[in-house]
Protein backbone atom coordinates (compact mmCIF):
# COMPACT_ATOMS: atom_id res chain seq x y z
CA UNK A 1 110.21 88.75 81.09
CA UNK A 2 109.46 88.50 84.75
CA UNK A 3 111.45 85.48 85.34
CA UNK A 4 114.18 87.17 83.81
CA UNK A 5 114.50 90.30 86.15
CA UNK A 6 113.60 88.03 89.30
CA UNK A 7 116.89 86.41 88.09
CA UNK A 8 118.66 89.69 87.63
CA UNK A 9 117.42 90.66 91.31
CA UNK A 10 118.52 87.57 92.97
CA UNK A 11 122.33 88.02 91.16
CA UNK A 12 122.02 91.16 92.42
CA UNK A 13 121.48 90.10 95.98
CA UNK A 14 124.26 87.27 95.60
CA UNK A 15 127.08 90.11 94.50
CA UNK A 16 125.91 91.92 97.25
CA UNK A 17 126.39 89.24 100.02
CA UNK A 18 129.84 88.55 98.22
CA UNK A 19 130.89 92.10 97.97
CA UNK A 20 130.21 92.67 102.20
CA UNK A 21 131.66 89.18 102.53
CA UNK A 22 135.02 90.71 103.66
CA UNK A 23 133.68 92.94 105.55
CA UNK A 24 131.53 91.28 108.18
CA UNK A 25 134.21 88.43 108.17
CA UNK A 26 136.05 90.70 110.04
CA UNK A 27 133.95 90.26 113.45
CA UNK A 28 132.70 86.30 112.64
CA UNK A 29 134.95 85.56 115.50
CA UNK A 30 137.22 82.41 115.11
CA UNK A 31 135.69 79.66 117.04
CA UNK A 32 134.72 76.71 115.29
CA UNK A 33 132.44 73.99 116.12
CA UNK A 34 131.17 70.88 114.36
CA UNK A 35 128.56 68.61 115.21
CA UNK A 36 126.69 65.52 113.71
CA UNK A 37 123.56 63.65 114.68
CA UNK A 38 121.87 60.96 112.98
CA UNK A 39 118.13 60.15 113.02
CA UNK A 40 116.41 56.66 112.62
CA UNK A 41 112.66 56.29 112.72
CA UNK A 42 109.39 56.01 110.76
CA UNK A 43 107.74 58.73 108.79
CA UNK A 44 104.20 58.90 106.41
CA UNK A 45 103.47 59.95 103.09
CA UNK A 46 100.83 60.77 101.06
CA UNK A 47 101.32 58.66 98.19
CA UNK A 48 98.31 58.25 95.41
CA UNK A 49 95.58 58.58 97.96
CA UNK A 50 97.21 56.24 100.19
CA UNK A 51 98.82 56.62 103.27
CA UNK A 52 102.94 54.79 102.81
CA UNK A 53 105.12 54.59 105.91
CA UNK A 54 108.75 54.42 105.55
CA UNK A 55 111.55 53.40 107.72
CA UNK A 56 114.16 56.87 108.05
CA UNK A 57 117.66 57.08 108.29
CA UNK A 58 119.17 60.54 108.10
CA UNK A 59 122.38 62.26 108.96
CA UNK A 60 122.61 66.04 109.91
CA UNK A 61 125.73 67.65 109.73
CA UNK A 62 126.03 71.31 111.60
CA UNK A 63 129.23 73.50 111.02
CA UNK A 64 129.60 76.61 112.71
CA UNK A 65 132.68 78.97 112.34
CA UNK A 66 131.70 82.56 113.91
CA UNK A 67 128.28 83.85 113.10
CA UNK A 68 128.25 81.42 109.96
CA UNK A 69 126.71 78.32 109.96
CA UNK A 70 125.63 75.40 107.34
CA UNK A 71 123.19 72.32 108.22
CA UNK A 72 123.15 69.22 105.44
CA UNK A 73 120.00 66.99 105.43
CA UNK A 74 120.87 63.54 103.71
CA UNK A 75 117.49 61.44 104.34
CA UNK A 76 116.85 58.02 102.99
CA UNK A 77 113.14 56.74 103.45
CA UNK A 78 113.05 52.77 102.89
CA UNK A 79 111.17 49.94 103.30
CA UNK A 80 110.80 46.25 102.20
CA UNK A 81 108.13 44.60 99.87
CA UNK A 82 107.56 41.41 99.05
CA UNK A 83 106.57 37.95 101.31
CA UNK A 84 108.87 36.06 103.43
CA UNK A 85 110.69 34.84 100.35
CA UNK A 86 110.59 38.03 98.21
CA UNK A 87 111.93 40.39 100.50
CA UNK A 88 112.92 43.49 98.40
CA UNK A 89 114.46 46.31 99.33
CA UNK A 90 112.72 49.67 98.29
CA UNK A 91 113.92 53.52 98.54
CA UNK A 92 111.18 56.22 98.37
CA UNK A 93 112.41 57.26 94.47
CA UNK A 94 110.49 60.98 94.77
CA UNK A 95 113.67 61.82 97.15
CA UNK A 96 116.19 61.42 94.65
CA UNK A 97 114.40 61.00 90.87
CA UNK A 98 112.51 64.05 89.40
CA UNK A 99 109.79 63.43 88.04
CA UNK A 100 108.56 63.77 84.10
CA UNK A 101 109.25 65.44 82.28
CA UNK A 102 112.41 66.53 83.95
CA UNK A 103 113.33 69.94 83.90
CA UNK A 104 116.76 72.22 85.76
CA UNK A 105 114.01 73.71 87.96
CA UNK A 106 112.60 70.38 89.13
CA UNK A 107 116.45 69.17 89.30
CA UNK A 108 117.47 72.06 91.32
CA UNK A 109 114.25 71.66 93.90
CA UNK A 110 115.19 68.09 94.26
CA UNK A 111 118.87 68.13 95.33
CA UNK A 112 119.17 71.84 96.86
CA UNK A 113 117.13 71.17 100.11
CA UNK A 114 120.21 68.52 100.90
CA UNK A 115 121.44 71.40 102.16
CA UNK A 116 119.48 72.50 105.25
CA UNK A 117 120.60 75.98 105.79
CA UNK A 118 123.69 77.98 105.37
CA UNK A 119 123.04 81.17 107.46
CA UNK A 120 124.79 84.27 108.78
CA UNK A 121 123.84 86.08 112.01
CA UNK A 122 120.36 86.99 113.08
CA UNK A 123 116.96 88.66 111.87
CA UNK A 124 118.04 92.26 113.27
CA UNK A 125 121.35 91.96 112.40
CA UNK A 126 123.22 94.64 110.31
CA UNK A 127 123.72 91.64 107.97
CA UNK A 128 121.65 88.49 107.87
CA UNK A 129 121.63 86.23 105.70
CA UNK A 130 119.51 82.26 105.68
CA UNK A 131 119.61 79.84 102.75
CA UNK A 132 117.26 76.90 102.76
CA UNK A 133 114.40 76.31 105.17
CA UNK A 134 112.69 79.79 105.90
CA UNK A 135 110.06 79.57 108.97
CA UNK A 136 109.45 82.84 109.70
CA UNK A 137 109.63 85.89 106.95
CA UNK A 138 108.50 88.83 107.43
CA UNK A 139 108.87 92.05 105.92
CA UNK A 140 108.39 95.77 107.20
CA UNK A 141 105.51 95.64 109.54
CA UNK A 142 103.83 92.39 108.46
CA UNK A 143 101.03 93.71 106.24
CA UNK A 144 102.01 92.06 102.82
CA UNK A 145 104.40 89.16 104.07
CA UNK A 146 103.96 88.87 107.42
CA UNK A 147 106.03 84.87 109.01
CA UNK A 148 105.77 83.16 105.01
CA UNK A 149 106.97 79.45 105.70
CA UNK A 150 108.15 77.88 102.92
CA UNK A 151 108.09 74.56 104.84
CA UNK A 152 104.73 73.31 104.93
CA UNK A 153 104.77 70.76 102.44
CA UNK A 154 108.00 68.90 104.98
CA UNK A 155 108.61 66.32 104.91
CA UNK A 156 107.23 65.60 101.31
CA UNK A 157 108.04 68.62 99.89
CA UNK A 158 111.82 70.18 101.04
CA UNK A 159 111.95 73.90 99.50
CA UNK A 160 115.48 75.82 99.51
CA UNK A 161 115.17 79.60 99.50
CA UNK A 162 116.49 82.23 100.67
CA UNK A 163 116.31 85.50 103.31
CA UNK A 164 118.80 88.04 103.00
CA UNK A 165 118.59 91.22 105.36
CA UNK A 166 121.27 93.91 104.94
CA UNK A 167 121.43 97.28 107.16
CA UNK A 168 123.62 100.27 106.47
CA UNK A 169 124.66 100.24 109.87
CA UNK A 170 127.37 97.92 108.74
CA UNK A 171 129.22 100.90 106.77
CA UNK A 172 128.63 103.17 109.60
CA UNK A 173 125.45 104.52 107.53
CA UNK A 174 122.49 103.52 109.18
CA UNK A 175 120.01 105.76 106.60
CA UNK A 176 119.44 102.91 104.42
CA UNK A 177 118.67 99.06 104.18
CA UNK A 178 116.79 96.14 102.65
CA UNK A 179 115.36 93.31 103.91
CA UNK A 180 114.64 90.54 101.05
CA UNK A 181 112.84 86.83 100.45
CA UNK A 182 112.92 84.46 98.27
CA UNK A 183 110.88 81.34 98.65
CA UNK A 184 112.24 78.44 96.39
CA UNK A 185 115.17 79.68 94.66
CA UNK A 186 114.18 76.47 92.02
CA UNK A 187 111.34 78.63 90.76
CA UNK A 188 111.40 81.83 92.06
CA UNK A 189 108.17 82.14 92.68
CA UNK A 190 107.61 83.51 95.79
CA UNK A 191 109.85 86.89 95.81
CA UNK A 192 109.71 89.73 98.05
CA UNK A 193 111.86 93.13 98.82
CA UNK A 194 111.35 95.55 101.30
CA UNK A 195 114.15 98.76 100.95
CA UNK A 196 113.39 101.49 104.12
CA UNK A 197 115.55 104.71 105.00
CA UNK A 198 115.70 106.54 108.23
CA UNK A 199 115.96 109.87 106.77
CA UNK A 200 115.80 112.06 110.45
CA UNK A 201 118.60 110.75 111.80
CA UNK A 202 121.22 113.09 111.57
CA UNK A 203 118.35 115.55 113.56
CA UNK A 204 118.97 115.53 117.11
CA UNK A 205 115.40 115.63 117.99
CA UNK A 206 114.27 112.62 120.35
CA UNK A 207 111.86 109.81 119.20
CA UNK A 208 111.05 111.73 115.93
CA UNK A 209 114.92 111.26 114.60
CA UNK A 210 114.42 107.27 114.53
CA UNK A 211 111.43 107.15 112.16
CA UNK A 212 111.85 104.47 109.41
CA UNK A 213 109.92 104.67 106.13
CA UNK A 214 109.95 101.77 103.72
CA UNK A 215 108.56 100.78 100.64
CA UNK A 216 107.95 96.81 99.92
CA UNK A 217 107.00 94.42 96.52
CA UNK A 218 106.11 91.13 96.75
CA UNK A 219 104.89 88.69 94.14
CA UNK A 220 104.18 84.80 93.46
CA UNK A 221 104.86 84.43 89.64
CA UNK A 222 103.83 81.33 89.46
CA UNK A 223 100.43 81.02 91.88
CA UNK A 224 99.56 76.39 90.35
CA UNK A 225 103.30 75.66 90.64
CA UNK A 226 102.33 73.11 93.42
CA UNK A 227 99.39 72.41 92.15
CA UNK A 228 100.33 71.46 88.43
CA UNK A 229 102.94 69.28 89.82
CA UNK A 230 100.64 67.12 91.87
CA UNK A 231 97.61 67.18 89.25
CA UNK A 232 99.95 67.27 86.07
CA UNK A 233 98.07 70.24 85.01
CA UNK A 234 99.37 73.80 82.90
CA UNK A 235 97.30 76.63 84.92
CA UNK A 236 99.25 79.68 84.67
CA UNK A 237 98.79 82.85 87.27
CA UNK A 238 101.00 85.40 88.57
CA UNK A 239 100.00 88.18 91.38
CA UNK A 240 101.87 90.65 92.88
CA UNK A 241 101.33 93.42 95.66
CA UNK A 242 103.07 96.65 96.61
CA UNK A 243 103.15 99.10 99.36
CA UNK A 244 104.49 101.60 101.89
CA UNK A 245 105.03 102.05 105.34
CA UNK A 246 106.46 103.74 108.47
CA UNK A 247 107.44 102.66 112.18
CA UNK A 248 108.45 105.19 114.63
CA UNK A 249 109.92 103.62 118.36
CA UNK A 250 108.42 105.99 121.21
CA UNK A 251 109.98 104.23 124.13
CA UNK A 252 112.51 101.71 124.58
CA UNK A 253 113.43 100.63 127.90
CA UNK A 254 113.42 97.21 130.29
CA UNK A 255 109.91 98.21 131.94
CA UNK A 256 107.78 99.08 128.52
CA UNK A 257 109.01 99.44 125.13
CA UNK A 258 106.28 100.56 122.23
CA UNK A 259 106.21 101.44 118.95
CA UNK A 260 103.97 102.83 116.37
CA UNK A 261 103.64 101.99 112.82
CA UNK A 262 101.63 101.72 109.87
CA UNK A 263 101.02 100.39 106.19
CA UNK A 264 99.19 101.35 103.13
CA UNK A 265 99.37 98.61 100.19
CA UNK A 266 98.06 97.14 97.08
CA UNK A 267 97.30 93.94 95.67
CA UNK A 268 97.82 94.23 91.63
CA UNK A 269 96.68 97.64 91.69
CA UNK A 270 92.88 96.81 91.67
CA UNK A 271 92.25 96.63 95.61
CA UNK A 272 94.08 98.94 98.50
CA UNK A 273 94.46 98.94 102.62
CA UNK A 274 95.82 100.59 105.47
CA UNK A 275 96.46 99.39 108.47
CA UNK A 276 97.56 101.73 112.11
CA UNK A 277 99.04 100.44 115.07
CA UNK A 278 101.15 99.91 117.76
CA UNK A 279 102.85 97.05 119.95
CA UNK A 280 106.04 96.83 122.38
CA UNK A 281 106.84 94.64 125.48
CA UNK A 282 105.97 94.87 129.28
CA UNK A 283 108.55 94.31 131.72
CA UNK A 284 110.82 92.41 129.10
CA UNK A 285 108.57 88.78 129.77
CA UNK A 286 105.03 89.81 128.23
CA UNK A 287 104.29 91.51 124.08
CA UNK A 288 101.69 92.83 123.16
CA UNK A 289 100.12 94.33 119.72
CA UNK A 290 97.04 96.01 118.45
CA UNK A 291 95.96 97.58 114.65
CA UNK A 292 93.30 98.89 113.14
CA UNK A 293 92.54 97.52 109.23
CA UNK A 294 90.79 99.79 106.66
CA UNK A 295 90.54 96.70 104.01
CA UNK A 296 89.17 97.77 100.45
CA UNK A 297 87.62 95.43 98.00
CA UNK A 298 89.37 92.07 97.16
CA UNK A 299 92.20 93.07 100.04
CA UNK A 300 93.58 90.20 101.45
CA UNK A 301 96.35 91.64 104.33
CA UNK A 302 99.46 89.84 104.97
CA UNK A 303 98.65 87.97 101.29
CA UNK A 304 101.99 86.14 101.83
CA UNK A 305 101.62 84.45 105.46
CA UNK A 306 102.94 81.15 107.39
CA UNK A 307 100.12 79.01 105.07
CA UNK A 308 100.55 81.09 101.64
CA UNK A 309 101.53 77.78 100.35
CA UNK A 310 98.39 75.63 101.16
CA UNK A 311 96.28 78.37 100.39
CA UNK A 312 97.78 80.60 97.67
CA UNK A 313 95.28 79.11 94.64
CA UNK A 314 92.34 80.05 96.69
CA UNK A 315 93.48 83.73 97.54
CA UNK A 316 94.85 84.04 94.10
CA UNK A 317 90.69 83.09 92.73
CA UNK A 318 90.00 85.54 95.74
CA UNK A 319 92.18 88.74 94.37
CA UNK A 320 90.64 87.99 90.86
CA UNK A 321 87.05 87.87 91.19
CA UNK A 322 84.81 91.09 91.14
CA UNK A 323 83.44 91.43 94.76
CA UNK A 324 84.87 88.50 95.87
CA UNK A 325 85.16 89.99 98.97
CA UNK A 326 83.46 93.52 100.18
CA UNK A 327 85.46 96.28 101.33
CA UNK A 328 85.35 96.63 105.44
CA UNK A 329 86.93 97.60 108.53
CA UNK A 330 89.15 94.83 110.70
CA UNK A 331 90.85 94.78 113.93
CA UNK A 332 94.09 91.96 114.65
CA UNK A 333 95.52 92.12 118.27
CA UNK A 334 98.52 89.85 119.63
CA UNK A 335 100.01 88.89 122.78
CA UNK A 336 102.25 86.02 124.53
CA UNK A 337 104.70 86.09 126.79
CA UNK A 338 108.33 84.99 127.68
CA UNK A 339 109.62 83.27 130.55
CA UNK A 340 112.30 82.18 132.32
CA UNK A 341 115.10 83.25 129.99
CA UNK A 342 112.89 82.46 127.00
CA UNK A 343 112.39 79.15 128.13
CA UNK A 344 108.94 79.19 127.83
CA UNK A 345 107.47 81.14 124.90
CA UNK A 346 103.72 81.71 124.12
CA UNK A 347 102.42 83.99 121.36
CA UNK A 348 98.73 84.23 119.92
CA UNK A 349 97.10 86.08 117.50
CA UNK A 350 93.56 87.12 116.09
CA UNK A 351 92.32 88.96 113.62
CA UNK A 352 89.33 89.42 111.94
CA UNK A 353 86.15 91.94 110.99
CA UNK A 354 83.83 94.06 112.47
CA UNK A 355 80.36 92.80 111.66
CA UNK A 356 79.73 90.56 108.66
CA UNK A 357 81.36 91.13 105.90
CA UNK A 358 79.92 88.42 102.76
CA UNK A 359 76.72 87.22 102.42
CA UNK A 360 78.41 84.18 101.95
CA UNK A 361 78.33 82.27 105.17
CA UNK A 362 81.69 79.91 104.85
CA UNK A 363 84.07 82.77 103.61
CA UNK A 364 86.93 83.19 105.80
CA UNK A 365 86.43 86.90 106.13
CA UNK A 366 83.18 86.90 107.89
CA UNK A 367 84.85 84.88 110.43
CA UNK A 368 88.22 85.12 113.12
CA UNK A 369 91.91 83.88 112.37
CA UNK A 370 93.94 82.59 115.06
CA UNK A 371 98.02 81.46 115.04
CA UNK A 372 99.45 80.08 117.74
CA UNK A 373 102.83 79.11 118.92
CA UNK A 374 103.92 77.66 122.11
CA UNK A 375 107.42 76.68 123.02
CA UNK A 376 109.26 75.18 125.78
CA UNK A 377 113.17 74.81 125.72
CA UNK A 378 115.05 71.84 127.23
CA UNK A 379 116.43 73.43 130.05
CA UNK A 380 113.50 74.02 131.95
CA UNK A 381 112.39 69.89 132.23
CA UNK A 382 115.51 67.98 132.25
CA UNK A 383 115.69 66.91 128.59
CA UNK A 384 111.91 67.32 126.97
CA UNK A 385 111.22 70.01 124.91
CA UNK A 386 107.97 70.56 122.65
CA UNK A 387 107.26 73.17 120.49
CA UNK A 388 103.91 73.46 118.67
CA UNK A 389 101.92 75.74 116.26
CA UNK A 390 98.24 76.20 115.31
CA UNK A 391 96.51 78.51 112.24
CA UNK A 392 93.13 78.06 112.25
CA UNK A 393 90.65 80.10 109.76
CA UNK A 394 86.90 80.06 110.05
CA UNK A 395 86.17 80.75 113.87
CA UNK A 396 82.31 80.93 113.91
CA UNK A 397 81.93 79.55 117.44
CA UNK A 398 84.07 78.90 120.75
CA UNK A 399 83.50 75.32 119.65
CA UNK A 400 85.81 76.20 116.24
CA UNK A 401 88.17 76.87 118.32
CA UNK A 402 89.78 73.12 119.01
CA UNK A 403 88.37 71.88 115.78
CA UNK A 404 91.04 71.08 113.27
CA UNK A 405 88.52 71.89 110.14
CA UNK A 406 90.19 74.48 108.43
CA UNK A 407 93.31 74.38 110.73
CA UNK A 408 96.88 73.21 109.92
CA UNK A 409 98.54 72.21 113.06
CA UNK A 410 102.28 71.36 113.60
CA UNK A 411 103.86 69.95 116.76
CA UNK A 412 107.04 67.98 118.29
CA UNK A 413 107.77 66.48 121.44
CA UNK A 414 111.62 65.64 121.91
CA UNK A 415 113.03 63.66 125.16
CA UNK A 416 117.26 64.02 125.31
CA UNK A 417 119.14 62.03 127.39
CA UNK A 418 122.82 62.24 126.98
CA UNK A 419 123.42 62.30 123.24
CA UNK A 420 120.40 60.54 122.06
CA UNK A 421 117.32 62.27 121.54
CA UNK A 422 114.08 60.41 120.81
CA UNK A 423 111.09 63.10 119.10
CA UNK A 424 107.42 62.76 118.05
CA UNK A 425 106.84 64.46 114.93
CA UNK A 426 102.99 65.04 113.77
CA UNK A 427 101.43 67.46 111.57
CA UNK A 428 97.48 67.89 110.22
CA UNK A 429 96.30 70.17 107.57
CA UNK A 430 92.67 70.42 106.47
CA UNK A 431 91.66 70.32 102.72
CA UNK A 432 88.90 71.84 102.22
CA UNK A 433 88.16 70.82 98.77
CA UNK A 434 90.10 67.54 97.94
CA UNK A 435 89.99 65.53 94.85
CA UNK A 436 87.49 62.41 94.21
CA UNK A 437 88.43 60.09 96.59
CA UNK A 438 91.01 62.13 98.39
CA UNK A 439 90.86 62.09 102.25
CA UNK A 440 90.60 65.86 103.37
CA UNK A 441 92.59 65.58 106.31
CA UNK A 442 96.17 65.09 105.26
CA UNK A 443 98.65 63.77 108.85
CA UNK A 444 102.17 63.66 108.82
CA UNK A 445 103.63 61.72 111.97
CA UNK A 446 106.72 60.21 112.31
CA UNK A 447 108.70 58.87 115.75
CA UNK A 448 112.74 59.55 115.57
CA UNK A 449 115.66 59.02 117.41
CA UNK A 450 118.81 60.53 117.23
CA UNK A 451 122.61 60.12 118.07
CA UNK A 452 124.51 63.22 118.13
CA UNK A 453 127.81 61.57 116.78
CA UNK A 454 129.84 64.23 117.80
């Protein structure tokens, strides 16, 4: 029965985006512009324990008319078996066969991610809409889904799904909007909606007139999908969460901008939070963030974050054990800093409790969490660019700090010289429980190069 209204919500969503569809065609603007690169390098799997490199050849196609845009991803990863007079030639077959038994879901999660994105506009936008790779969703303030990724399984694992933001500032009626997620649109498992109204705005009463109150659901309705198709197993589990929240902008100029805001949620109904804060910018280059977390029993906040995927079994056992975790207070603070026409972007964040929380002395929530990202755009050193992000739980010591236990780090270094790009591609992510015989510490690197065709 679930399944079936997550379906009715997402043709809900689709009607929508096809009923404003003339609308904010009006002001896509004409120009049109095509481009195509291909990529040819090495890249690792995790294959049956072992670790399998493959040659890569891929072509991206990018097509951009207006604010719309559509990205294709057609990889083949190859190699050749055999001795010097048995040379075979061998395609990776979990790219293009499902596997058994073979169902529309697993056919659809095979063969949608050929698309990359199709996309319209940007987050903020009075209409915004992403299909495919999602990096970064968030809804409201952050406190139930705060950056989900559905793209940390790449570049085994290539989820479509979907982020669709619509404001009623595009009908000249900015009291009402949604903002809306959807993290493989093969499952529909990960699902989120977030509908706020700015009721004061017709006062004409300064700062109090551009309050926004909003109301958001989440859910994963199917918590071992991942896991059952790796282990070939049947758990079932669903979970779900549900909340409310306000934001109210106090100043907004180039020298400081800052706003306050604040959340009160639940997880299944059986464990509540709140959350106050603030956070702005200072002199348009530096951001900065602060809230204090009133966490009940078995509250997890921002449930649905960049690593929901890796982790969302272990929360889910979390949520649905008595005194799993002990009601307490937390603090999370955040700031980074942009440069040089964003050409340099730095963020961090940490949150975590005051005092001890579990007598348990490995549980995450006695301890820290820190994500980081770091960026630097080509312009600034004639053709590299890196970009590079790092979650790491369990901070007992300054030594945790630069020890990838427990972390999942990401990064790329790319060097472009004309139209041929060369990039270093390497990812880690710790498992903290693997399977007999299974190395915990699963790397993804690859090295690429790239011809932008045209």
């Amino acid at each position: 029965m679930k399944r079936e209204r997550l379906k009715i919500l997402i043709l809900t969503l689709f009607v929508t985006f096809l009923f404003v569809l003339p609308v904010w065609s009006e002001d896509s603007g004409k120009a049109f512009d095509m481009g195509m690169s291909m990529v040819i390098g090495t890249q690792s799997f995790v294959e049956n324990g072992a670790t399998v490199t493959y040659q890569t050849l891929s072509f991206h196609p990018d097509i951009a008319f207006g604010k719309v845009g559509i990205g294709l991803d057609v990889t083949l990863h190859y190699n050749f078996t055999g001795g010097p007079d048995s040379n075979q030639f061998h395609i990776r077959e979990a790219d293009w066969i499902p596997s058994e038994p073979v169902t529309f879901s697993k056919v659809l999660g095979l063969y949608l991610p050929l698309i990359r994105y199709v996309r319209y506009g940007e987050k903020g936008d009075p209409i915004y809409a992403k299909f495919g790779a999602i990096d970064d969703a968030t809804l409201g303030n952050g406190f139930i889904m705060s950056n989900y990724s559905n793209t940390q399984y790449l570049p085994e694992k290539k989820i479509f799904g979907l982020s669709f933001d619509l404001d009623g500032r595009l009908f000249n009626f900015p009291y009402v909007g949604f903002e809306s997620v959807i993290g493989n649109l093969s499952l529909f498992d990960v699902v989120g909606v977030r509908l706020f109204a700015r009721p004061l705005l017709f006062l004409n009463i300064p700062i109090i007139k551009n309050i926004e109150f909003g109301t958001t659901y989440a859910t994963d309705t199917d918590v071992y999908a991942f896991e059952n198709e790796q282990t070939g197993g049947s758990e079932k589990g669903s979970v779900y969460a549900y909340g409310m929240d306000f934001r109210l902008p106090i100043l907004s100029n180039p020298v400081v901008s800052l706003a306050t805001f604040g959340d009160i949620a639940s997880i299944e109904s059986k464990s509540v939070g709140g959350m106050l804060g603030f956070g702005g910018r200072l002199i348009s280059i530096f951001t900065y963030g602060a809230q204090l977390r009133m966490l009940g029993e078995n509250f997890i906040p921002s449930y649905f974050d960049q690593t929901y995927d890796l982790y969302r079994t272990v929360k889910y056992q979390l949520v649905e054990t008595t005194n799993a975790i002990p009601g307490y207070v937390g603090w999370f603070a955040s700031a980074g800093t942009s440069l040089l026409d964003d050409s340099i972007i730095f963020n961090v964040s940490l949150d975590g409790p005051f005092g001890t929380v579990s007598s348990d002395t490995d549980s995450f929530v006695n301890y820290p969490h820190l994500v980081g990202m770091f960026i630097i755009k080509d312009n600034l050193l004639k053709g590299f660019s890196f970009d590079a992000s790092y979650d790491k739980k369990l901070i007992k010591s300054f030594r945790d700090l630069i020890s990838p236990e427990d972390a999942v780090i990401q990064a790329r270094l790319n060097y472009k010289t004309g139209p041929a790009m060369i990039s270093f591609v390497y990812k880690i992510r710790y498992v903290a429980n693997p399977g007999p015989g299974e190395n915990p510490w699963q790397v993804t690197s690859g090295l690429e190069s790239s011809i932008q065709l045209f």
